[in-house]
PDB file of N, CA and C in Angstrom:
ATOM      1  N   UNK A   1     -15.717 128.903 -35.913  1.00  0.00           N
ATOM      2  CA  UNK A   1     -16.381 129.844 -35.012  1.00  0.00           C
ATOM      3  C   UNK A   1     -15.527 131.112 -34.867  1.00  0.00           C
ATOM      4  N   UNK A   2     -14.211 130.792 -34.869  1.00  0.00           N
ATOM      5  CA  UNK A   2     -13.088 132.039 -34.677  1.00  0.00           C
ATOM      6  C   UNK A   2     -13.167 132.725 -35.669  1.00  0.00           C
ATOM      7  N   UNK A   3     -13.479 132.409 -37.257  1.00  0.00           N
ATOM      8  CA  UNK A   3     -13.552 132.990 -38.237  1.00  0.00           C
ATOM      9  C   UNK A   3     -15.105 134.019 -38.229  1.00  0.00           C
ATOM     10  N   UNK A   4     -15.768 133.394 -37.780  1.00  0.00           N
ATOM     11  CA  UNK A   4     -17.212 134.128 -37.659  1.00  0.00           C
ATOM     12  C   UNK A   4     -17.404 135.405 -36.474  1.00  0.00           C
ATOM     13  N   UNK A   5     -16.425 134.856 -35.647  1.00  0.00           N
ATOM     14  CA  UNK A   5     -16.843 135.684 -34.348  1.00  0.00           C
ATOM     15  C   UNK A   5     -15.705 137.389 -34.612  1.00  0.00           C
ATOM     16  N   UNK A   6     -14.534 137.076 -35.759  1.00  0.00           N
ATOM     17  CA  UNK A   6     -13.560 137.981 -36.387  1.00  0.00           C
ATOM     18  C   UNK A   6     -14.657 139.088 -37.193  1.00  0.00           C
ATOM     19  N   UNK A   7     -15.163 138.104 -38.387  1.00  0.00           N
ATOM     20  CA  UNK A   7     -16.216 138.950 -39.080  1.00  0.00           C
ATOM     21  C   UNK A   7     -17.329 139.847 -38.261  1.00  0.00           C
ATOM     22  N   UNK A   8     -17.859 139.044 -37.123  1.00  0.00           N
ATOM     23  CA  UNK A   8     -18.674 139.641 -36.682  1.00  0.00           C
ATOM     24  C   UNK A   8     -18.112 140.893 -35.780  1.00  0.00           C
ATOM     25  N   UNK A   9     -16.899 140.722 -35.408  1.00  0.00           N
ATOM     26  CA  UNK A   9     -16.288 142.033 -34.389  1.00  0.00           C
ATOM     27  C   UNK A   9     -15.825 142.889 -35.383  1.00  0.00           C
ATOM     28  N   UNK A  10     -15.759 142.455 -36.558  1.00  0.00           N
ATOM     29  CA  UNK A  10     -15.010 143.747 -37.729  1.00  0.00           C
ATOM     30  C   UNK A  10     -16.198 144.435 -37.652  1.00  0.00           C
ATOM     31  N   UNK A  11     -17.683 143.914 -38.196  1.00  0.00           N
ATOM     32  CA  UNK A  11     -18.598 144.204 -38.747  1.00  0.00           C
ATOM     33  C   UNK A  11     -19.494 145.646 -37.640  1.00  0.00           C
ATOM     34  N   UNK A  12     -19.252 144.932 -36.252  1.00  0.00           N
ATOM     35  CA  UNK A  12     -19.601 145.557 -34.916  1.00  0.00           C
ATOM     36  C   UNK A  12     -18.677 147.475 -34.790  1.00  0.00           C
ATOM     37  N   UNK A  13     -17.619 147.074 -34.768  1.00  0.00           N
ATOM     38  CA  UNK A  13     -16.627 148.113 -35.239  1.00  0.00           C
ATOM     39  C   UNK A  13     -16.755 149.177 -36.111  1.00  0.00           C
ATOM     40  N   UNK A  14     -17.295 148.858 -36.692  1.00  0.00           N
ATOM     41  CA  UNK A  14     -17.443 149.674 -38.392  1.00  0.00           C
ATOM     42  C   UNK A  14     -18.794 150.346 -37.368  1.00  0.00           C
ATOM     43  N   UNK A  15     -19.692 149.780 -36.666  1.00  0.00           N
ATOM     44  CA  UNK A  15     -20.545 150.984 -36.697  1.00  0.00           C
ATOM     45  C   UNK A  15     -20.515 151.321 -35.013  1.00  0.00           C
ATOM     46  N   UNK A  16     -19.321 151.424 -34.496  1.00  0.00           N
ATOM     47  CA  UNK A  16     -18.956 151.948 -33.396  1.00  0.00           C
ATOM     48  C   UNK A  16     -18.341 153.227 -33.328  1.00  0.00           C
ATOM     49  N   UNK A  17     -18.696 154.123 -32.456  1.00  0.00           N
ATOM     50  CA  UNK A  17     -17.655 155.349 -32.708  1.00  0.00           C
ATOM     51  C   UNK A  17     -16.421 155.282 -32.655  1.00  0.00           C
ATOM     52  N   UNK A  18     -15.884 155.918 -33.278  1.00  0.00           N
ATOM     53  CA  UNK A  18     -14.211 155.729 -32.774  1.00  0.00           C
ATOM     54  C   UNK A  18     -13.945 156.319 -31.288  1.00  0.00           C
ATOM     55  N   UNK A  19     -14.727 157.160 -30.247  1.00  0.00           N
ATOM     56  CA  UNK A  19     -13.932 157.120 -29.720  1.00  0.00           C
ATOM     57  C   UNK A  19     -14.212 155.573 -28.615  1.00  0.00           C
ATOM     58  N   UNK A  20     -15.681 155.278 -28.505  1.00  0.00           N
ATOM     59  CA  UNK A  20     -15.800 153.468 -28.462  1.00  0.00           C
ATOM     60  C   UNK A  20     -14.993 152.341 -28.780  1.00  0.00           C
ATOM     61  N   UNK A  21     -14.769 152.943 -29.901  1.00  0.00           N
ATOM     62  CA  UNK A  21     -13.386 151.733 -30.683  1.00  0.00           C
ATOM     63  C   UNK A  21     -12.494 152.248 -30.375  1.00  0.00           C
ATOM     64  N   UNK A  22     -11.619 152.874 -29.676  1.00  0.00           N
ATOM     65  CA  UNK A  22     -10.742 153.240 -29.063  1.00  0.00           C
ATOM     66  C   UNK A  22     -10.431 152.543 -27.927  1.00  0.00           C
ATOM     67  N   UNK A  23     -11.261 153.115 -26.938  1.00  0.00           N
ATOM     68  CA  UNK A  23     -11.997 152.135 -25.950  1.00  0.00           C
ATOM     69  C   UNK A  23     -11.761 151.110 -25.652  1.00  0.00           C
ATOM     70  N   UNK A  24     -12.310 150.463 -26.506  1.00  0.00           N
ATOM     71  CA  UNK A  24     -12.649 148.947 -26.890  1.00  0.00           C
ATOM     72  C   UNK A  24     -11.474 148.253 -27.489  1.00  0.00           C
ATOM     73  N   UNK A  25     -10.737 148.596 -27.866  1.00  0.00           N
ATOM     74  CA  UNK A  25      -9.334 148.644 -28.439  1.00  0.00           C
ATOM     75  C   UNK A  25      -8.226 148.579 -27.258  1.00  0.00           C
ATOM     76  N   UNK A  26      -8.553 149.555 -26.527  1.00  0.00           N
ATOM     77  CA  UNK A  26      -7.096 149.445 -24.967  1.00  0.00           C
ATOM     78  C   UNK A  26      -7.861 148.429 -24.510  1.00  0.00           C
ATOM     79  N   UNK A  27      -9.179 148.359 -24.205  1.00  0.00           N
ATOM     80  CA  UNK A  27      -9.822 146.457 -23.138  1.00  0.00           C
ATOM     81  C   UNK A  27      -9.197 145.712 -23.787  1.00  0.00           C
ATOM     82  N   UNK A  28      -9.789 145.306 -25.275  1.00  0.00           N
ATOM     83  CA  UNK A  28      -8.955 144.278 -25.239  1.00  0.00           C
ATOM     84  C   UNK A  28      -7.856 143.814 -25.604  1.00  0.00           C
ATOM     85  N   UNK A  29      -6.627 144.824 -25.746  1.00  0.00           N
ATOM     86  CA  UNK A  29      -5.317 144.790 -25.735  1.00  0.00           C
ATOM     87  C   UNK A  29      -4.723 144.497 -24.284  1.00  0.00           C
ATOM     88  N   UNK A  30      -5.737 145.155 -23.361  1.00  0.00           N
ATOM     89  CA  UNK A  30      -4.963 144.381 -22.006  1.00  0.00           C
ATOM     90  C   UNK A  30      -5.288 143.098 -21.741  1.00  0.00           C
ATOM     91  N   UNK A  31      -6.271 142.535 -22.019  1.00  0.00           N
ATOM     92  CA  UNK A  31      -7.059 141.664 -21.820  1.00  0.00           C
ATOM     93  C   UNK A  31      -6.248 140.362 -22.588  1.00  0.00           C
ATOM     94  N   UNK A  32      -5.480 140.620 -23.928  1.00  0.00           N
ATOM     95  CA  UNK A  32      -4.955 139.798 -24.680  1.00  0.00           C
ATOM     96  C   UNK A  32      -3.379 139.823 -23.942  1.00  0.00           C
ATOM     97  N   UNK A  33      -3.076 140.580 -23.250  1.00  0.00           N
ATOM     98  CA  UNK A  33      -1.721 140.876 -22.696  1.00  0.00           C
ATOM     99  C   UNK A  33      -1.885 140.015 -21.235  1.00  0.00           C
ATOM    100  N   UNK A  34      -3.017 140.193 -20.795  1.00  0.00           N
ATOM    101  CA  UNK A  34      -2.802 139.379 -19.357  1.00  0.00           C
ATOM    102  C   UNK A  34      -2.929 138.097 -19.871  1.00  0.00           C
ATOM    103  N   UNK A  35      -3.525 137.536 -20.976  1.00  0.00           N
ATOM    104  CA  UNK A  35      -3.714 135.852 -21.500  1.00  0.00           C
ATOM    105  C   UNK A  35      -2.551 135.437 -21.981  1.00  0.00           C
TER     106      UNK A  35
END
């Protein structure tokens, strides 16, 4: 499932804006920092 849910957030990404993926990038870097 971890392998699928990777592909599927690469795949999501690619048609996000960067400045979205930016964004989306500091959430969940804090998000992985408070876990």
């Amino acid at each position: 499932d971890n392998g699928r849910l990777v592909v599927f957030e690469n795949r999501v990404r690619v048609n996000i804006d960067p400045t979205a993926l930016k964004a989306a990038g500091v959430n969940s870097g804090e998000q992985n920092a408070s876990q």
